[in-house]
N, C-alpha and C. Protein backbone atom coordinates (compact mmCIF):
# COMPACT_ATOMS: atom_id res chain seq x y z
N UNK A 1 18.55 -71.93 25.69
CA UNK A 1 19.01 -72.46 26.97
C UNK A 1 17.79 -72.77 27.82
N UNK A 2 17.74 -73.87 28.77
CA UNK A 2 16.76 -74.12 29.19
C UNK A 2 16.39 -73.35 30.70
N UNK A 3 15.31 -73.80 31.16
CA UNK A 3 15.41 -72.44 32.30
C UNK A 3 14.31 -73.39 33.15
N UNK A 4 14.32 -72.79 34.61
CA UNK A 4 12.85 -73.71 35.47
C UNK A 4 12.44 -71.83 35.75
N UNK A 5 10.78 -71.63 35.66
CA UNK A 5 10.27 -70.77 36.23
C UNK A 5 10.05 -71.54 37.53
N UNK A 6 10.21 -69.95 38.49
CA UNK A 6 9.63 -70.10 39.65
C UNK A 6 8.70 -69.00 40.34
N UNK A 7 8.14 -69.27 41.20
CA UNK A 7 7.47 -67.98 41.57
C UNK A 7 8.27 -67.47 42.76
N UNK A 8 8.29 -65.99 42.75
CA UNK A 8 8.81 -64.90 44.08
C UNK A 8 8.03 -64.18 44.09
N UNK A 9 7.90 -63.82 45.39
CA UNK A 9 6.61 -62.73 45.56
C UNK A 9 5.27 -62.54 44.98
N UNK A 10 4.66 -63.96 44.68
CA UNK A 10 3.81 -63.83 43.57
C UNK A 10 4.13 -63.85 41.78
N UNK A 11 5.19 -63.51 42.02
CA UNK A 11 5.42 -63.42 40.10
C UNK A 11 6.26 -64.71 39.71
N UNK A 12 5.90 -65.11 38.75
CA UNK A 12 6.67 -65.63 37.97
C UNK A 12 8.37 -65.55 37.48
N UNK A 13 9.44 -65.76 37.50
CA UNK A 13 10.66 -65.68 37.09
C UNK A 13 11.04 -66.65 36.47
N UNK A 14 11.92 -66.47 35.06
CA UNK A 14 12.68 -67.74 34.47
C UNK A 14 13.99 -67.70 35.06
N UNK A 15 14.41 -69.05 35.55
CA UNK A 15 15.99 -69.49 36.08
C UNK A 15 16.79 -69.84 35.34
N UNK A 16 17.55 -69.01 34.49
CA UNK A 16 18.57 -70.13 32.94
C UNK A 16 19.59 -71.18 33.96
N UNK A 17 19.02 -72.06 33.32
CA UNK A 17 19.92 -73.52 33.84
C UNK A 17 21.17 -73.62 32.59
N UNK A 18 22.05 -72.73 33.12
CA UNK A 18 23.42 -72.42 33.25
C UNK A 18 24.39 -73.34 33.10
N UNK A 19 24.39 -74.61 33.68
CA UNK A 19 25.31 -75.14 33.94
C UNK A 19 25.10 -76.35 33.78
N UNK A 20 25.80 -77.49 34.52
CA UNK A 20 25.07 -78.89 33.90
C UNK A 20 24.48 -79.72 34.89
N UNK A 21 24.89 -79.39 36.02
CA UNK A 21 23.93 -79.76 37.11
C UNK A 21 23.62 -79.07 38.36
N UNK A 22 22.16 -79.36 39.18
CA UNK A 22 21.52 -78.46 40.31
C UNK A 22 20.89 -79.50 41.04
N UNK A 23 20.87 -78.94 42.06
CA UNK A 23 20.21 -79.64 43.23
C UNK A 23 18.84 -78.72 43.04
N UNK A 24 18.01 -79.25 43.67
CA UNK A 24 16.58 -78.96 43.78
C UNK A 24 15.53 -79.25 44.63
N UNK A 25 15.58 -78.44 45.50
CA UNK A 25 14.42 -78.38 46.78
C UNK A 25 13.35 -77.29 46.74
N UNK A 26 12.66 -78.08 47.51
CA UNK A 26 11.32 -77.08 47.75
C UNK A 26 11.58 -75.69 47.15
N UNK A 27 12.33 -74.90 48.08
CA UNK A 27 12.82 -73.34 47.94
C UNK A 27 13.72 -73.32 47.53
N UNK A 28 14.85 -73.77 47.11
CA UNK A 28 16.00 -73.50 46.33
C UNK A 28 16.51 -74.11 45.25
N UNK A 29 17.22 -73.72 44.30
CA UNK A 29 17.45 -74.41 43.24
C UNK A 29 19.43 -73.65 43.46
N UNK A 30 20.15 -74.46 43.47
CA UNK A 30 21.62 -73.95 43.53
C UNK A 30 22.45 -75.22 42.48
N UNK A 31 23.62 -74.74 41.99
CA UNK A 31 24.66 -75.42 40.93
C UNK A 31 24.54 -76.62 41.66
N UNK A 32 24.86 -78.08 41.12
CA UNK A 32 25.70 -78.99 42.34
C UNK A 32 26.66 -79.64 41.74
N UNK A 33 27.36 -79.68 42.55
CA UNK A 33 28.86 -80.66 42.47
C UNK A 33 28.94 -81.52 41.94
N UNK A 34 30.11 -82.72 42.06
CA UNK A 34 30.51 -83.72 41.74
C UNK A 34 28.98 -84.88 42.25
N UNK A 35 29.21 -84.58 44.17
CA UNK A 35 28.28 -85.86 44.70
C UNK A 35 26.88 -85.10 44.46
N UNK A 36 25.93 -85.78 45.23
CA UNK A 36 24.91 -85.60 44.94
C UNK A 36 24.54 -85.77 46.57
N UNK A 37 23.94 -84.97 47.50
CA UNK A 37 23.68 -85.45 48.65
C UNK A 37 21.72 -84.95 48.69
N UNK A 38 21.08 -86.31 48.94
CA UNK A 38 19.39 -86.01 49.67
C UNK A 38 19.89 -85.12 50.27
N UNK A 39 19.37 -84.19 51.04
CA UNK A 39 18.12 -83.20 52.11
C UNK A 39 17.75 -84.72 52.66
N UNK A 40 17.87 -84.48 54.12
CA UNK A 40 16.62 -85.28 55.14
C UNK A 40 15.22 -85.22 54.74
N UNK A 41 14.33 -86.33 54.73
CA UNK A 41 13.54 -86.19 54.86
C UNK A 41 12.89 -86.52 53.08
N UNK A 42 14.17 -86.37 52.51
CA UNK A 42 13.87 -87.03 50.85
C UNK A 42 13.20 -85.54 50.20
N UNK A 43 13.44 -84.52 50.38
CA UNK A 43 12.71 -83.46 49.87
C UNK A 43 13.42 -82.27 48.66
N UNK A 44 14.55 -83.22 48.18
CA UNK A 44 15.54 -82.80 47.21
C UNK A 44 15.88 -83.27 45.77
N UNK A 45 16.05 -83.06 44.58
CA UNK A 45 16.12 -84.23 43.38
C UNK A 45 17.41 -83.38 42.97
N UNK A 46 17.88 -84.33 41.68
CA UNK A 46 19.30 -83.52 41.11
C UNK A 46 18.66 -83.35 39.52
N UNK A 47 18.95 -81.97 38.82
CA UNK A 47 18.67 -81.90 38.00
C UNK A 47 19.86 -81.56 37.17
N UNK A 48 19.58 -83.10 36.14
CA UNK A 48 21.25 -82.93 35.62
C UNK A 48 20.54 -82.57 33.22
N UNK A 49 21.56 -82.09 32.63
CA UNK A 49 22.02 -82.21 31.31
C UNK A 49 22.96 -83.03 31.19
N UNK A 50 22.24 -83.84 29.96
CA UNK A 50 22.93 -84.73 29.49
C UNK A 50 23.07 -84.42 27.62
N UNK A 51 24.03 -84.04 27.12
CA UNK A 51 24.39 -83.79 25.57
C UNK A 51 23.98 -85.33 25.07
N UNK A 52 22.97 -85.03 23.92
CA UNK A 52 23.16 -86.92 23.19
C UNK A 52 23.15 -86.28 21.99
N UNK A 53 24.30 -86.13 20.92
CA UNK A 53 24.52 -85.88 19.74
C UNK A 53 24.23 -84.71 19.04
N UNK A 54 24.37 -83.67 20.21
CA UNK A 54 23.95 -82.47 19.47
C UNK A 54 22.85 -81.94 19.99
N UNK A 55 22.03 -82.54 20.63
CA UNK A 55 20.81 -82.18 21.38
C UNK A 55 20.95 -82.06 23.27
N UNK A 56 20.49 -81.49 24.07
CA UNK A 56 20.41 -81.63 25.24
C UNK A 56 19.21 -81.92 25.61
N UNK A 57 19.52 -83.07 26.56
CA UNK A 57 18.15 -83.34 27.23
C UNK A 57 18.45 -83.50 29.00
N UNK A 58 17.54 -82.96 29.71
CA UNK A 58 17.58 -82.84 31.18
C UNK A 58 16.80 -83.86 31.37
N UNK A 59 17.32 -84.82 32.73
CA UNK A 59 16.37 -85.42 33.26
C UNK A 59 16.51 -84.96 34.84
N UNK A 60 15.48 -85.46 35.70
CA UNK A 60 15.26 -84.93 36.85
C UNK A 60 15.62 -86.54 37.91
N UNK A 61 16.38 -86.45 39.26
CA UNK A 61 16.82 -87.95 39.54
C UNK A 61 16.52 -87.39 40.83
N UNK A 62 15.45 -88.82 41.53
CA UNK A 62 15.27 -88.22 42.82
C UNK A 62 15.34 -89.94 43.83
N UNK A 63 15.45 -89.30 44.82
CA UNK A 63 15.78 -90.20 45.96
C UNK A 63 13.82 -90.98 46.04
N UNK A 64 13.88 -92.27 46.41
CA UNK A 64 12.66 -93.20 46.07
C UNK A 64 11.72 -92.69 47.10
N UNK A 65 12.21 -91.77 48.48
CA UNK A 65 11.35 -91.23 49.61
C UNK A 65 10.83 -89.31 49.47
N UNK A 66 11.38 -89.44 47.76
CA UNK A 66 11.22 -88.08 47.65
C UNK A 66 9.15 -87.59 47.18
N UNK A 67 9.10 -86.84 48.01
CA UNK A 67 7.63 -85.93 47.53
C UNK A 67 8.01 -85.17 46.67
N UNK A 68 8.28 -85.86 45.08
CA UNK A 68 8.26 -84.90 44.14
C UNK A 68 7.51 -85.47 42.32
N UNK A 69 6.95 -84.81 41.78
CA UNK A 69 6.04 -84.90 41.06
C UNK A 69 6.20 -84.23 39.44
N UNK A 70 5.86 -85.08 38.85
CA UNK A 70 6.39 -84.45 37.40
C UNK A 70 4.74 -84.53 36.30
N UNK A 71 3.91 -83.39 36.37
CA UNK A 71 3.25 -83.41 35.78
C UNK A 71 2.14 -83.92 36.49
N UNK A 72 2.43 -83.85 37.84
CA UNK A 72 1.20 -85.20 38.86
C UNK A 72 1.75 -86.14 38.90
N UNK A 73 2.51 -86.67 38.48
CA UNK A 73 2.69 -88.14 38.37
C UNK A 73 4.65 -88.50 38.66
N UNK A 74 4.19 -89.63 40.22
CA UNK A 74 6.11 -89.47 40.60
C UNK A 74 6.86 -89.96 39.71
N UNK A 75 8.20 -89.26 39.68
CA UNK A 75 8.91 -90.09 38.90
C UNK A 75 9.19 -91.61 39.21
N UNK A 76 9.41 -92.06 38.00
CA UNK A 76 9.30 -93.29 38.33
C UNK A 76 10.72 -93.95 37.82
N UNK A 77 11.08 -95.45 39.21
CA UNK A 77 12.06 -95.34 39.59
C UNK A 77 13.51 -94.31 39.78
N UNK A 78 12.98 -93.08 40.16
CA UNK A 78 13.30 -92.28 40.46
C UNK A 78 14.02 -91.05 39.58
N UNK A 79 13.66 -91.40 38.08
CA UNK A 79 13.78 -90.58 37.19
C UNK A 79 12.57 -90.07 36.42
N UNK A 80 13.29 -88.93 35.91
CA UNK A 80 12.14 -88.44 34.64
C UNK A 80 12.96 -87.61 34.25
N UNK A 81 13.01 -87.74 32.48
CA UNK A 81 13.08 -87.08 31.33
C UNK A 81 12.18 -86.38 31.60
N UNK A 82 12.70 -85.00 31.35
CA UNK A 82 11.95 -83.41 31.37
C UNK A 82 11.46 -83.35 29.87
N UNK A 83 10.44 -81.94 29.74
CA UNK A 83 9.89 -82.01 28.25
C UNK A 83 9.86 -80.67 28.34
N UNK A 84 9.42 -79.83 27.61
CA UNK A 84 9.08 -78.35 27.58
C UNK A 84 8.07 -78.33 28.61
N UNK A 85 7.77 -77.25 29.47
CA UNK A 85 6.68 -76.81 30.02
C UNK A 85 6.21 -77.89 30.44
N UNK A 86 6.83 -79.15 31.24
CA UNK A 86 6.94 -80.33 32.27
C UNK A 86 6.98 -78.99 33.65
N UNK A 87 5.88 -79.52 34.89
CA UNK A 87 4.95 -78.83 35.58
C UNK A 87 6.28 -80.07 36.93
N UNK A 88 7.10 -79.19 38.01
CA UNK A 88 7.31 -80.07 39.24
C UNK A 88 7.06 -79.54 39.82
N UNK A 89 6.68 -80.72 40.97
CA UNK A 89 6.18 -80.37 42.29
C UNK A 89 7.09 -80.83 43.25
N UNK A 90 7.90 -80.08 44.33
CA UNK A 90 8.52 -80.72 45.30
C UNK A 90 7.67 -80.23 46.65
N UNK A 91 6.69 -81.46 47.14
CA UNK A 91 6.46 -80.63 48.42
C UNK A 91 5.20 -79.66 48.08
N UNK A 92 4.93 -79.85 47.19
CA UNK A 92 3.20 -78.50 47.25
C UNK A 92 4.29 -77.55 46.27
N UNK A 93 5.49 -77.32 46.07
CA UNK A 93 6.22 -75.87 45.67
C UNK A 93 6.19 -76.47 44.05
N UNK A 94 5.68 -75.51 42.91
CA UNK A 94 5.65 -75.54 42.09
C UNK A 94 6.10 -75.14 40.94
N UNK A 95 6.97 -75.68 40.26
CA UNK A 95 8.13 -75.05 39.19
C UNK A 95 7.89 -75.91 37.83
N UNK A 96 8.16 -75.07 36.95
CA UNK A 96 7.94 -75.06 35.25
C UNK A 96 9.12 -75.26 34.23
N UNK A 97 9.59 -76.30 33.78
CA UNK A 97 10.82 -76.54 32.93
C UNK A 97 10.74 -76.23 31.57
N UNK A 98 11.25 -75.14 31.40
CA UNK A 98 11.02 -74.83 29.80
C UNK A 98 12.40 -75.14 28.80
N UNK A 99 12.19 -75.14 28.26
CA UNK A 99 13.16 -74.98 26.76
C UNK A 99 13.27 -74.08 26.04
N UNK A 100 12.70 -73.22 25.55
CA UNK A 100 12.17 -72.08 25.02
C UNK A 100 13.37 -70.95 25.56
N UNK A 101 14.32 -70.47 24.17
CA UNK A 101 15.30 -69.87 24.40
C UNK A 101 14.92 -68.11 23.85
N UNK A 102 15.51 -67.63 24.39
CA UNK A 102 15.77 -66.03 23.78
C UNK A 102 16.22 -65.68 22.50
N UNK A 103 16.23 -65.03 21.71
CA UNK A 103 16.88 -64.49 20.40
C UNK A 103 18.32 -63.41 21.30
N UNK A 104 19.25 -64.04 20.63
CA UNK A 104 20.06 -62.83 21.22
C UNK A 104 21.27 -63.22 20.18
N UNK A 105 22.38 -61.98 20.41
CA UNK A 105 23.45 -61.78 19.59
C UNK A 105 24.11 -62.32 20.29
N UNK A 106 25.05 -63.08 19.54
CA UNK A 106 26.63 -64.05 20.15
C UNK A 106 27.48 -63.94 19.54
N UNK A 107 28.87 -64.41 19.21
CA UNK A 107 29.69 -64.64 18.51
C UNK A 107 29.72 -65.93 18.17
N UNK A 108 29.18 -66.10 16.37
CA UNK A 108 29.21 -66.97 16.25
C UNK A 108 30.18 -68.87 16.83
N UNK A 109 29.57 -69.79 16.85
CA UNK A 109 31.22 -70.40 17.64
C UNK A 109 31.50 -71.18 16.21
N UNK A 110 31.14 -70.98 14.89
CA UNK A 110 31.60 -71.66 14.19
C UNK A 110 31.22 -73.50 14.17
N UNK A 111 31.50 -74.27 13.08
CA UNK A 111 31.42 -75.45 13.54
C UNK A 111 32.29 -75.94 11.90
N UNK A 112 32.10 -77.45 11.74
CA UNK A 112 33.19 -78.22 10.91
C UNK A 112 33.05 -77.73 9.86
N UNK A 113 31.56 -77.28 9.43
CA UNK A 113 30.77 -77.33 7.86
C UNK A 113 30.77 -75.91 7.98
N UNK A 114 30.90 -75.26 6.55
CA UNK A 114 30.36 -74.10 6.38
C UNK A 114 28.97 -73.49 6.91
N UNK A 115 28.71 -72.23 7.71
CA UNK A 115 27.40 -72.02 7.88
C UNK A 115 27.07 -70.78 7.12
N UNK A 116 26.24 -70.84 6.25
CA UNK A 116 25.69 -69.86 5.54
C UNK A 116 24.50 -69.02 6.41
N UNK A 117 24.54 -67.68 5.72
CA UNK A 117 23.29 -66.47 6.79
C UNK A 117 21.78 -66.89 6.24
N UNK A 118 20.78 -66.64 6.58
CA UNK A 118 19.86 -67.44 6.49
C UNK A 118 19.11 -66.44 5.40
N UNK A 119 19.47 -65.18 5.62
CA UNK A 119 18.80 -63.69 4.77
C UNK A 119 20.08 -63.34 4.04
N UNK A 120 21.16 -63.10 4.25
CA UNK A 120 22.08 -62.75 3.09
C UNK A 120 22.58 -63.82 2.36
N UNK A 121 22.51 -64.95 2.87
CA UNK A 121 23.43 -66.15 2.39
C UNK A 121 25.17 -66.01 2.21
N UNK A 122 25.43 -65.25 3.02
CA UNK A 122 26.87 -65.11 2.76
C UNK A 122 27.16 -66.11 3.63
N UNK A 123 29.15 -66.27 4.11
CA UNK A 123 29.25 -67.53 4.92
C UNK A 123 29.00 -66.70 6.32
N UNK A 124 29.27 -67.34 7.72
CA UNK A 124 29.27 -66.51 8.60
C UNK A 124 30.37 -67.20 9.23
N UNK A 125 31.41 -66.51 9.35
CA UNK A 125 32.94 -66.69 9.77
C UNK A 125 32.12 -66.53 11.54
N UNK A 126 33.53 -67.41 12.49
CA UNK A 126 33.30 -67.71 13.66
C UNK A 126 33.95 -66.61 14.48
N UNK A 127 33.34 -66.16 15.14
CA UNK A 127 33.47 -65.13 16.05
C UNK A 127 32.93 -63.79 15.19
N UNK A 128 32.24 -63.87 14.34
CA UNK A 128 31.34 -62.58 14.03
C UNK A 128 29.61 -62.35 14.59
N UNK A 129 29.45 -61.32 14.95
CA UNK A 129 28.00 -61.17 15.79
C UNK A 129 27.01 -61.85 15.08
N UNK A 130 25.96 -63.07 15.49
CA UNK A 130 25.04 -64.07 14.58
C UNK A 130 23.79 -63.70 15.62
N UNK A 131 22.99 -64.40 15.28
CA UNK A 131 22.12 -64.83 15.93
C UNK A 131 21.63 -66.02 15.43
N UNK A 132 21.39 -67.56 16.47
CA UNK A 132 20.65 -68.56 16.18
C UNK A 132 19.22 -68.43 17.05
N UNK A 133 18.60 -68.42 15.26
CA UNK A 133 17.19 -68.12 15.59
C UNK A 133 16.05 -69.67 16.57
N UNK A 134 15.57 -68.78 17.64
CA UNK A 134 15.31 -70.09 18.46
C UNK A 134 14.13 -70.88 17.61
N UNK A 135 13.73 -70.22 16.94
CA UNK A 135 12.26 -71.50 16.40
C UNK A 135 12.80 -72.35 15.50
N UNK A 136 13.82 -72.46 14.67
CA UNK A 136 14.12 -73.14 13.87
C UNK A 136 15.61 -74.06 13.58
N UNK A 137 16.56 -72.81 14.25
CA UNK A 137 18.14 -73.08 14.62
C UNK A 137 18.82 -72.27 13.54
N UNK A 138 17.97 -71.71 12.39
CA UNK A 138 18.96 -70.66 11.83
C UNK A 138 20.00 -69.88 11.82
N UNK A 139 21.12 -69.89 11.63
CA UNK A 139 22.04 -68.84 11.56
C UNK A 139 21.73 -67.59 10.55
N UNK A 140 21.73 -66.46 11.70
CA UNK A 140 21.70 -64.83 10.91
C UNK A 140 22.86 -64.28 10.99
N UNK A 141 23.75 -63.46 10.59
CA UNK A 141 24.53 -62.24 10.32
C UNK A 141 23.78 -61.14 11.77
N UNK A 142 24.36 -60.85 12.47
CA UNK A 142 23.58 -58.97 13.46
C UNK A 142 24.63 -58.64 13.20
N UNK A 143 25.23 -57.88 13.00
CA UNK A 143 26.74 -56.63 12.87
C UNK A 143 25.98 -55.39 12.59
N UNK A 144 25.88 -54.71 13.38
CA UNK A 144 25.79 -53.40 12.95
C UNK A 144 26.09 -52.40 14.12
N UNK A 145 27.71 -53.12 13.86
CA UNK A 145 28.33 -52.13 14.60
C UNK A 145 29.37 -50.93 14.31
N UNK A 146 29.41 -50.30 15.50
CA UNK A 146 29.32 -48.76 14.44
C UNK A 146 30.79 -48.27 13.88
N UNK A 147 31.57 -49.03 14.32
CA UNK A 147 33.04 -49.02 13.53
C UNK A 147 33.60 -49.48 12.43
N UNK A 148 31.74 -50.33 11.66
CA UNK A 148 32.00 -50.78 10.20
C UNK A 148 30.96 -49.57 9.45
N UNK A 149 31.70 -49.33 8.18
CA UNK A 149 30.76 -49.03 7.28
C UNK A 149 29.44 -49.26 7.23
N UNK A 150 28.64 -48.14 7.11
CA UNK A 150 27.18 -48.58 6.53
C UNK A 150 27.27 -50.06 5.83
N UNK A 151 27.58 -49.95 4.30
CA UNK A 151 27.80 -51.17 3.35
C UNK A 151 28.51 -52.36 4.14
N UNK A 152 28.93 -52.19 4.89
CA UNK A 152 29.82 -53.46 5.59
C UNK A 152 28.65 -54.30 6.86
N UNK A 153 28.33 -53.58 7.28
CA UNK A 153 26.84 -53.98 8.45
C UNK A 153 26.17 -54.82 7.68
N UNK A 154 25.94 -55.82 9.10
CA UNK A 154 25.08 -56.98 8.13
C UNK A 154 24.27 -57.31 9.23
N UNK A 155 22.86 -56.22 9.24
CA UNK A 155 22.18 -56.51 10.64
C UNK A 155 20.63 -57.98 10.03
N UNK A 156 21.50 -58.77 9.75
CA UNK A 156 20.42 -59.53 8.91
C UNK A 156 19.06 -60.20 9.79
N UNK A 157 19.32 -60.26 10.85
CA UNK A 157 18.50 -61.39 11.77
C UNK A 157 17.29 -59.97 11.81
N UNK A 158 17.40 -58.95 12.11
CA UNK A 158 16.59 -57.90 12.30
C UNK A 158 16.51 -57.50 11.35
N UNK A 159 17.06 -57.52 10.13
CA UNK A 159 16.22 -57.18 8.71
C UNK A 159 14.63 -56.71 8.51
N UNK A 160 14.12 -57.94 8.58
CA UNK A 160 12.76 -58.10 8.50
C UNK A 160 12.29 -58.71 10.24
N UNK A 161 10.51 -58.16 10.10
CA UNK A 161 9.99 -58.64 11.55
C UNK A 161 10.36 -59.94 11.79
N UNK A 162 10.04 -61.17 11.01
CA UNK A 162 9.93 -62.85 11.16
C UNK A 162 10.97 -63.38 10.61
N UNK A 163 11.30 -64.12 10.87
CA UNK A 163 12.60 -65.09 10.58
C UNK A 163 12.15 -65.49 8.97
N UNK A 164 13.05 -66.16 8.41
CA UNK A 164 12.34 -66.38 6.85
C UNK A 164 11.87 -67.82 6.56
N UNK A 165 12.46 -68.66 7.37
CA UNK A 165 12.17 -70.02 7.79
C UNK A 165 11.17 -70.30 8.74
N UNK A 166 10.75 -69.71 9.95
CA UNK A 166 9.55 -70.27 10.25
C UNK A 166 8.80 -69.19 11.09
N UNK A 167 9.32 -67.89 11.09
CA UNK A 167 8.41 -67.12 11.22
C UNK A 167 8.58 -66.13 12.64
N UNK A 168 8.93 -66.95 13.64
CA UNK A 168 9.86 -66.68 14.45
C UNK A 168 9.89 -65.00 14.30
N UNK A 169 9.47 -64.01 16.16
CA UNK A 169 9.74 -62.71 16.03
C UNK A 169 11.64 -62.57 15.54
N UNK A 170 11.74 -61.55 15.09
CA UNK A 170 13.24 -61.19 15.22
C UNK A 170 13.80 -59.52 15.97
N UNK A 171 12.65 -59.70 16.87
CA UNK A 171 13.09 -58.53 17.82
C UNK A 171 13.56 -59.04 18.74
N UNK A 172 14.62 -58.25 19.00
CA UNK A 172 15.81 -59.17 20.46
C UNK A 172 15.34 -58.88 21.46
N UNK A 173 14.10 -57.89 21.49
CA UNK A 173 14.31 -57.26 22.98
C UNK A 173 12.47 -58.44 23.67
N UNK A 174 12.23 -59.33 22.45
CA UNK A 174 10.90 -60.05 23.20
C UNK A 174 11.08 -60.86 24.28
N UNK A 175 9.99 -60.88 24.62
CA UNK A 175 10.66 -61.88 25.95
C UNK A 175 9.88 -63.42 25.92
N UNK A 176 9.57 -64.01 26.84
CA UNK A 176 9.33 -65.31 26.39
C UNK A 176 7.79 -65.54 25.58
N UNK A 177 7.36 -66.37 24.58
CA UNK A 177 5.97 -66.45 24.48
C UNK A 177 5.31 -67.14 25.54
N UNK A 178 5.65 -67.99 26.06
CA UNK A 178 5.66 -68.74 27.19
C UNK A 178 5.66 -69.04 28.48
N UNK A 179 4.69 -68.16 29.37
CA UNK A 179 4.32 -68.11 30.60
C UNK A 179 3.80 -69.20 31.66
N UNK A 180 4.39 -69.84 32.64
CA UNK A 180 2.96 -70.27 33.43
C UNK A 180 1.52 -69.91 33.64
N UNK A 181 0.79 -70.87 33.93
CA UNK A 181 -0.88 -69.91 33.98
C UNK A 181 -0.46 -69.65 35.25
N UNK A 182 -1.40 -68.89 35.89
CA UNK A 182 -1.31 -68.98 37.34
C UNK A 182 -2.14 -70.00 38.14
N UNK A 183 -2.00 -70.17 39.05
CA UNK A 183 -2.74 -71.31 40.05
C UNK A 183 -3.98 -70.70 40.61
């Protein structure tokens, strides 16, 4: 899931962009609605997701009087396609668009095609605990929960340290590789 760091108090924080669209000012970043309304003064952009076939891509849409900056450089005619670790500026205030997702346990959601485990190779039925591994998109097996049998647990994603496909930690509890520098 994608996320904008921001800084509070000096530190760094990732924001999971949740939903499918936000307004975006200097100091705030909140959900937005249907319309889309500027801030006076042009000091606001809308940051929307757009699904194209399976992939998400964010672009950033700003009003033509807006002071805002993508990498140094304004958007132009008043858009910009975001990238990983794409650097905005609204106003001097400085925020970081990442891509770069977490490892975590879900219930699988299933899809049309069979999905096989990436370490057991069994199938992985929809709504059983998976993990899609973020470096590659792997599907794992995590079950190891405690109302199944030993033999029935299939804690596969944590098996081994690295994913088996590209290497990828498989400890859930890491946190991002991926920091801002500081200024």
């Amino acid at each position: 899931m994608a996320h904008l760091w921001t800084r509070k108090d000096g530190d760094w924080g990732a924001r999971r962009l949740d939903g499918a669209r936000f307004d975006l000012a200097a100091h705030s970043i909140r959900p937005a609605g249907g319309g889309f309304q500027a801030a006076p003064g042009g000091q606001t952009a809308l940051l929307i997701r757009v699904d194209t076939g399976g992939s998400k891509v964010w672009a950033l849409i700003a009003p033509a009087d807006c002071d805002i900056r993508v990498n140094s450089r304004a958007a132009t005619a008043g858009i910009r396609v975001l990238a990983d670790r794409d650097e905005i500026r609204i106003s001097g205030v400085a925020r970081y668009f990442s891509t770069e997702t977490l490892a975590a346990v879900e219930a699988f959601p299933g899809t049309e095609r069979a999905v096989f485990c990436g370490r057991c190779r069994q199938k992985i039925e929809p709504g059983t605990p998976a993990v899609c591994c973020p470096g590659c998109g792997i599907w794992y097996h995590q079950d190891e929960s405690a109302s199944l049998a030993e033999s029935e647990r299939l804690p596969c994603w944590t098996y081994t340290e690295k994913c088996a496909f590209c290497g990828h930690s498989t400890a859930l509890d890491t946190g991002f590789a991926w920091t801002p520098e500081e200024e």
